[in-house]
C-alpha atoms as a PDB file:
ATOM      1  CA  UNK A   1       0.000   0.000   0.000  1.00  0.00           C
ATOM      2  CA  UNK A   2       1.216   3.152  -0.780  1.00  0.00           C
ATOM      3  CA  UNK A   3       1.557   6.208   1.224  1.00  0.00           C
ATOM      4  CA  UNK A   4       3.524   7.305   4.443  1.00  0.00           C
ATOM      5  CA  UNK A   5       1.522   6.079   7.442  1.00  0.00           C
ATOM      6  CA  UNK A   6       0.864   8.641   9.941  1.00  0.00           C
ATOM      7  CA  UNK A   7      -0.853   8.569  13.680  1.00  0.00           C
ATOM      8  CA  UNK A   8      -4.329   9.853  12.611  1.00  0.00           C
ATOM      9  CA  UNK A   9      -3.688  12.322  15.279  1.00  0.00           C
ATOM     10  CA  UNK A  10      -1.643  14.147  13.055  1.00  0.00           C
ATOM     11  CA  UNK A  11      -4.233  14.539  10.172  1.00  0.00           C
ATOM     12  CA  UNK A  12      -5.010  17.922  10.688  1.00  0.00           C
ATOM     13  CA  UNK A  13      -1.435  18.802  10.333  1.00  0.00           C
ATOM     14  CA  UNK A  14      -1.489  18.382   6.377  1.00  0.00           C
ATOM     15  CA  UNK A  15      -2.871  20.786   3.487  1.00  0.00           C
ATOM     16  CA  UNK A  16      -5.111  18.055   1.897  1.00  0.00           C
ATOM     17  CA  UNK A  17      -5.356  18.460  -2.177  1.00  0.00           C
ATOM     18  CA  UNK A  18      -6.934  16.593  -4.353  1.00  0.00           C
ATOM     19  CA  UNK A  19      -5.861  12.892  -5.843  1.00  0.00           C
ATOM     20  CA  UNK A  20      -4.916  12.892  -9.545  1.00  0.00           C
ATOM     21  CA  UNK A  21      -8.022  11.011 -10.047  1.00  0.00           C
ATOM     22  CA  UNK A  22     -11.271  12.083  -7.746  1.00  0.00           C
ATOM     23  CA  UNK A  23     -12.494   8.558  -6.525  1.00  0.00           C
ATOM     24  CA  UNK A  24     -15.239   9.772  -4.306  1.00  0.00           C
ATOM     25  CA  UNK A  25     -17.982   7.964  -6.547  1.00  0.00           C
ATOM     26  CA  UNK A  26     -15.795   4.510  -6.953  1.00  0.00           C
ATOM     27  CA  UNK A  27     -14.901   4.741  -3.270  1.00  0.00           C
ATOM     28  CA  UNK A  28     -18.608   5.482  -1.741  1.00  0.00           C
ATOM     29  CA  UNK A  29     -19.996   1.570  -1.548  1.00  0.00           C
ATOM     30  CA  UNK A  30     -16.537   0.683  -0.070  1.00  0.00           C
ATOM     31  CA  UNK A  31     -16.724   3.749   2.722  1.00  0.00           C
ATOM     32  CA  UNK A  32     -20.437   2.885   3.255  1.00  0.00           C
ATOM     33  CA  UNK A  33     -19.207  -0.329   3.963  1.00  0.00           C
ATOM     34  CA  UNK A  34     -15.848   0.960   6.562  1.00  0.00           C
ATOM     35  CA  UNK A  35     -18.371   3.062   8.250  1.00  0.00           C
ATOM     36  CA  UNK A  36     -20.601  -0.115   9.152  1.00  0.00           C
ATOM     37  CA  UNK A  37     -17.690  -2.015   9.876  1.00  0.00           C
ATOM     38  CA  UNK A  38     -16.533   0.986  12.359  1.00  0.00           C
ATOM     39  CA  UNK A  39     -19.829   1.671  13.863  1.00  0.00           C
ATOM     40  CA  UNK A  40     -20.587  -1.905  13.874  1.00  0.00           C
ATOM     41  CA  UNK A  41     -17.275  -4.053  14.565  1.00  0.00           C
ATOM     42  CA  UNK A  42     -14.845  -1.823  15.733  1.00  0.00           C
ATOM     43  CA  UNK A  43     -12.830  -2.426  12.785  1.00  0.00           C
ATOM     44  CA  UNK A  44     -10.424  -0.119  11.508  1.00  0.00           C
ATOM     45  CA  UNK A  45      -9.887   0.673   7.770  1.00  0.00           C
ATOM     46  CA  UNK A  46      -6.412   1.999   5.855  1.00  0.00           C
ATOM     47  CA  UNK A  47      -6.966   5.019   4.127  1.00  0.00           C
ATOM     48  CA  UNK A  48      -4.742   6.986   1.938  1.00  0.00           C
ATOM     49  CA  UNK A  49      -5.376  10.528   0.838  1.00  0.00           C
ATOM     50  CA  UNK A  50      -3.235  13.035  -0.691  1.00  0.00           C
ATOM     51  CA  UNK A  51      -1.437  15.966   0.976  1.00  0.00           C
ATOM     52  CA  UNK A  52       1.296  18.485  -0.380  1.00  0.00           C
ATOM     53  CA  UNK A  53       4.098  16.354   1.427  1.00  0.00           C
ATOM     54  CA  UNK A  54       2.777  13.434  -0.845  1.00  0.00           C
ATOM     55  CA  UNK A  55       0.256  10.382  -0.050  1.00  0.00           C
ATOM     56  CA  UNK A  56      -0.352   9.949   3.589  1.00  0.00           C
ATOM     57  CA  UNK A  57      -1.732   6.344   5.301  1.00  0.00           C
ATOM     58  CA  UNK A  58      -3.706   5.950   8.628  1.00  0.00           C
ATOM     59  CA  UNK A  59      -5.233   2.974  10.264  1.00  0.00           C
ATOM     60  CA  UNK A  60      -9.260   4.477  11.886  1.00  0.00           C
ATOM     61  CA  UNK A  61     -12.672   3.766  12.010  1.00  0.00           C
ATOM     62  CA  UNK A  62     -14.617   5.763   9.995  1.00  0.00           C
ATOM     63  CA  UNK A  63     -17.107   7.692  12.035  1.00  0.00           C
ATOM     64  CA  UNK A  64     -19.276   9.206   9.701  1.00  0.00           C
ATOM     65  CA  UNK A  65     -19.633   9.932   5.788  1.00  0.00           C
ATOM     66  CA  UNK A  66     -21.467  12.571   3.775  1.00  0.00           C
ATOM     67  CA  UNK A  67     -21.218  13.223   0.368  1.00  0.00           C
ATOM     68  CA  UNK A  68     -17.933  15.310   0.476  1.00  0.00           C
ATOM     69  CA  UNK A  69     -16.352  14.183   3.510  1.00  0.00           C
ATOM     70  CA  UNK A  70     -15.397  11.152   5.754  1.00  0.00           C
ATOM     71  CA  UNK A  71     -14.839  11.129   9.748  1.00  0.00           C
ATOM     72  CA  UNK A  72     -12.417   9.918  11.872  1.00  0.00           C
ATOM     73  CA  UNK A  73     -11.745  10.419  15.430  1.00  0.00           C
ATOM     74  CA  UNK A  74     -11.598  13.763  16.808  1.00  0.00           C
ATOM     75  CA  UNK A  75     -13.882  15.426  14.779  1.00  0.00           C
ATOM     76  CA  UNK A  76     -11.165  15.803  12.377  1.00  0.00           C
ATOM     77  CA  UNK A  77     -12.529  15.782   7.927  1.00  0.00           C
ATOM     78  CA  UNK A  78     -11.212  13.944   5.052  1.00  0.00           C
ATOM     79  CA  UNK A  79     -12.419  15.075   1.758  1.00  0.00           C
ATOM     80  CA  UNK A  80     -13.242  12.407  -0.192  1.00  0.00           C
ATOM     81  CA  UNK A  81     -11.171  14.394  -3.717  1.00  0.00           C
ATOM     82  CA  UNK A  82      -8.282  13.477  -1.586  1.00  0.00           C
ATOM     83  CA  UNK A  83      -8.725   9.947  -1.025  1.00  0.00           C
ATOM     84  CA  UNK A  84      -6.410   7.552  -2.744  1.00  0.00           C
ATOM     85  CA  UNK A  85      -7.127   4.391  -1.641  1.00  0.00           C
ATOM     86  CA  UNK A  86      -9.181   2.329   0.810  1.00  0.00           C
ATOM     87  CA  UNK A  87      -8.327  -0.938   2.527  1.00  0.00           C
ATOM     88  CA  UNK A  88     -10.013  -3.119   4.879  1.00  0.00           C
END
């Protein structure tokens, strides 16, 4: 899997910009299916977004999911033009 892992902690401390290729429709049926495994299972998912330092990885739950955005702990947003990849 590509991407540096981070804690997911340190989210918030990258400029997120958008992947070369905006996944968010490919990716919604397998975040639909994180978040139920999160809410659910406790089961964390690997996600990798892009960031100006390059593609970042963290292990999470996803908390919640809207159209633009996912979740994680802490309140803290992904948006879903970032996303990379998703593993679970």
């Amino acid at each position: 899997m590509i991407g540096t892992l981070i804690q997911k902690e340190d989210v918030n401390k990258f400029k997120f910009i958008p992947a070369d290729l905006d996944n968010s429709d490919r990716f919604m049926a397998k975040l639909q299916n994180a978040l139920r495994l999160g809410n659910e299972f406790k089961s964390k998912t690997d996600i990798v977004f892009n960031t100006e330092d390059g593609p970042k990885r963290i292990e999470t739950t996803v908390w919640s999911l809207t159209d633009k955005y996912i979740q994680i702990k802490h309140g803290i947003l992904i948006p879903l033009k970032s996303l990379i990849e998703i593993e679970y």
